[in-house]
Protein backbone atom coordinates (compact mmCIF):
# COMPACT_ATOMS: atom_id res chain seq x y z
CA UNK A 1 0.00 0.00 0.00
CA UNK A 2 2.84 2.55 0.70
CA UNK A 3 4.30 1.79 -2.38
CA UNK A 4 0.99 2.70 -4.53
CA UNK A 5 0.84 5.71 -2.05
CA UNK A 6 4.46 6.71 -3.05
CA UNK A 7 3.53 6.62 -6.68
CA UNK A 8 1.14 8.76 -6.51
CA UNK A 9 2.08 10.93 -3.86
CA UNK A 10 2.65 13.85 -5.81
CA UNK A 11 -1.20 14.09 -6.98
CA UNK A 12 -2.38 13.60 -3.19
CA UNK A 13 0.12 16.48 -1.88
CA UNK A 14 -1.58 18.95 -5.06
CA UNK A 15 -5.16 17.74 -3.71
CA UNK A 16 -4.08 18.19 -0.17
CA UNK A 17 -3.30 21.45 -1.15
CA UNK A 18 -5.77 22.76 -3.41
CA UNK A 19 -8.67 21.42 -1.05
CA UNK A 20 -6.55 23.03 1.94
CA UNK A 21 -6.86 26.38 -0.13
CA UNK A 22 -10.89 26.18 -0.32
CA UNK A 23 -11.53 25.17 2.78
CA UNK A 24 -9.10 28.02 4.69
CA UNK A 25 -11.12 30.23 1.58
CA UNK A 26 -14.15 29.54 3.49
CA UNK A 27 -13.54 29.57 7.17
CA UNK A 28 -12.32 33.18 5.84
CA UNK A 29 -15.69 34.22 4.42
CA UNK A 30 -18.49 32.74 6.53
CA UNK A 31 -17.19 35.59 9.47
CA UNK A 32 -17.66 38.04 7.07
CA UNK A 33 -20.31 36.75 6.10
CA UNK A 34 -22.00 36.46 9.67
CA UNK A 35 -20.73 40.40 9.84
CA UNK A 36 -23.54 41.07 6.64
CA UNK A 37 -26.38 38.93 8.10
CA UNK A 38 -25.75 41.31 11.71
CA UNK A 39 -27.01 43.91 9.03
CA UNK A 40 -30.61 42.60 8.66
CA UNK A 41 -33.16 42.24 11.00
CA UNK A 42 -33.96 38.60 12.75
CA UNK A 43 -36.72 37.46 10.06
CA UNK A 44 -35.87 39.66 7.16
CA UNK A 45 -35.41 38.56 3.65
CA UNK A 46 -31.51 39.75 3.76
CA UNK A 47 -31.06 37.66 6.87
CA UNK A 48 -32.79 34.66 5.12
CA UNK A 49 -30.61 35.30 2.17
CA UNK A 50 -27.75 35.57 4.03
CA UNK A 51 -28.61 32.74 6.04
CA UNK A 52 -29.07 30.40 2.64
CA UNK A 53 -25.55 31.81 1.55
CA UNK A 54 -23.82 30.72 4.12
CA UNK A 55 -25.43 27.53 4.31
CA UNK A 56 -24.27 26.56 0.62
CA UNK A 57 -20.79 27.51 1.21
CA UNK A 58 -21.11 25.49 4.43
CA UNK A 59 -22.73 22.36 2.02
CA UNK A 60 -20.68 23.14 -1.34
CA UNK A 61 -17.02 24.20 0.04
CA UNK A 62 -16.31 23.92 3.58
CA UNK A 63 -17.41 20.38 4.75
CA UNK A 64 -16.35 18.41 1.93
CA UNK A 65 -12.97 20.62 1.38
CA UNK A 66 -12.38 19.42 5.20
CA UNK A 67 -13.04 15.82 4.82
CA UNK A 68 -11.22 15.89 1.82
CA UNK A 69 -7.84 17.82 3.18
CA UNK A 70 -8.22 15.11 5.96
CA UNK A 71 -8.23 12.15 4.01
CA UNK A 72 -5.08 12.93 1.64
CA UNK A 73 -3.24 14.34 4.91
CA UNK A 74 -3.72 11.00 6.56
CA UNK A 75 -3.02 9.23 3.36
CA UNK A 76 0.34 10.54 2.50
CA UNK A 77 1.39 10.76 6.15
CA UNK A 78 0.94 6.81 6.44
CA UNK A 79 2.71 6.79 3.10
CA UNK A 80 5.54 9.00 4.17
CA UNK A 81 5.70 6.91 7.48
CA UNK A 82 5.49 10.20 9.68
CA UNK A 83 3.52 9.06 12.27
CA UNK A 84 5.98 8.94 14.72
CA UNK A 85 7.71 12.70 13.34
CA UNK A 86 7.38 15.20 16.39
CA UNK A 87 6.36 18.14 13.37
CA UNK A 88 3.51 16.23 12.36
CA UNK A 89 1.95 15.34 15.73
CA UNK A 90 2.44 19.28 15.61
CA UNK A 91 0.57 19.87 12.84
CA UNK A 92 -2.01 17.70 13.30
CA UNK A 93 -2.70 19.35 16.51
CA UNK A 94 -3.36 22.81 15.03
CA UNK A 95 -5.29 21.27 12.04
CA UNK A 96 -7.38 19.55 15.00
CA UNK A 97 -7.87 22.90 16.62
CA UNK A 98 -8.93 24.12 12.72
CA UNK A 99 -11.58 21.82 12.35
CA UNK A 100 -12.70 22.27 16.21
CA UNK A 101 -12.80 26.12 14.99
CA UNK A 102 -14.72 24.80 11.69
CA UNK A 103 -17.38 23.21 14.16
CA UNK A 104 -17.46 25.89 16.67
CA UNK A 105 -18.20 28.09 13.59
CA UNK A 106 -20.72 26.03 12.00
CA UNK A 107 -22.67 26.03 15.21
CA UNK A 108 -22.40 30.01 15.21
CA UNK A 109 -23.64 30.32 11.86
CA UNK A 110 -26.69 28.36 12.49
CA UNK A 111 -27.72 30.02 15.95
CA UNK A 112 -27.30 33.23 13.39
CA UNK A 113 -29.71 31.61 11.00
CA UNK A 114 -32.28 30.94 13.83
CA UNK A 115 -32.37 34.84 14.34
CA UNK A 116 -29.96 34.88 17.13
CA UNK A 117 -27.10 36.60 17.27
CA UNK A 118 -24.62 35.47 19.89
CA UNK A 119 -21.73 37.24 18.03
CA UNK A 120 -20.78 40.92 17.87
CA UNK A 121 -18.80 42.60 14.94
CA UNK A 122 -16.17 43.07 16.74
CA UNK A 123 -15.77 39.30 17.64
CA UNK A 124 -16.66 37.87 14.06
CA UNK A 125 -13.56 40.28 13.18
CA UNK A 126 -11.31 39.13 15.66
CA UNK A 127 -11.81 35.41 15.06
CA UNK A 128 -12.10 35.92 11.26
CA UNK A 129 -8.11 35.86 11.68
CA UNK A 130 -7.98 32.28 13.48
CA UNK A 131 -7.39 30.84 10.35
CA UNK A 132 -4.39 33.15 9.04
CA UNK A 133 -2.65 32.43 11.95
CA UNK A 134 -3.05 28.75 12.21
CA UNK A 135 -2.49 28.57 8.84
CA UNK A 136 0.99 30.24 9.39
CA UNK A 137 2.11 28.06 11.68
CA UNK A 138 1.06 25.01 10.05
CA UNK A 139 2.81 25.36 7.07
CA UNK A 140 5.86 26.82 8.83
CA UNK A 141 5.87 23.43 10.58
CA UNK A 142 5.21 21.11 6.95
CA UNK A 143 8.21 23.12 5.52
CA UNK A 144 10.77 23.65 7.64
CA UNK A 145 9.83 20.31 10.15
CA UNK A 146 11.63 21.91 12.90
CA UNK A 147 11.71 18.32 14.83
């Protein structure tokens, strides 16, 4: 199986990649996107447009770009044979903390939805730049695999 893995290794690090690039893409809009729906009244037509907005990129992008960036992370790091690398435990740890922010956002979006609004501007901004900085680190850690 590694050896199949090895072959085609290259193709699962550009799909690892690419799907790693829409799903960050979307964790970066639905904030903003909460940020527009605090705009329209609990009820409205914008809020239900916003609401049906941010459930497609929730549907279309971010759920199956996670699953995706999961399964060809996992793949190639049982083909590398990096389980046991101190970098990747690393890594995985922030992408865990990624996808716990994915969920924890989810949930927000859908409270937001339901006409409540348990998120100021202010915050939406603030955590609208969880991503970035995970991001940083994590591929800090993939290229330079500081142990």
């Amino acid at each position: 199986m590694q050896e199949l893995i090895a072959s085609i290794y290259l193709f699962l690090k550009s799909g690892h990649v690419i799907f790693m690039v829409f799903w960050l893409a979307g964790l970066f809009m639905l904030p903003r996107q909460c940020i527009y729906m605090l705009d329209h009244e609990p009820g409205s037509a914008g809020e239900a447009k916003w609401a049906t907005r941010m459930g497609k990129l929730r549907a279309i992008i971010l759920t199956p770009s996670l699953i995706i960036v999961w399964v060809l992370g996992l793949t190639m790091a049982y083909g590398g044979g990096w389980f046991s690398s101190g970098w990747l435990h690393a890594k995985l740890t922030l992408v865990l903390v990624l996808t716990g922010y994915h969920g924890w956002l989810v949930g927000q979006t859908k409270k937001m939805a339901r006409g409540e609004r348990p998120l100021s501007e202010k915050t939406l901004r603030m955590i609208g730049e969880v991503p970035g900085l995970l991001l940083v680190l994590i591929v800090v850690l993939v290229y330079l695999k500081p142990f």
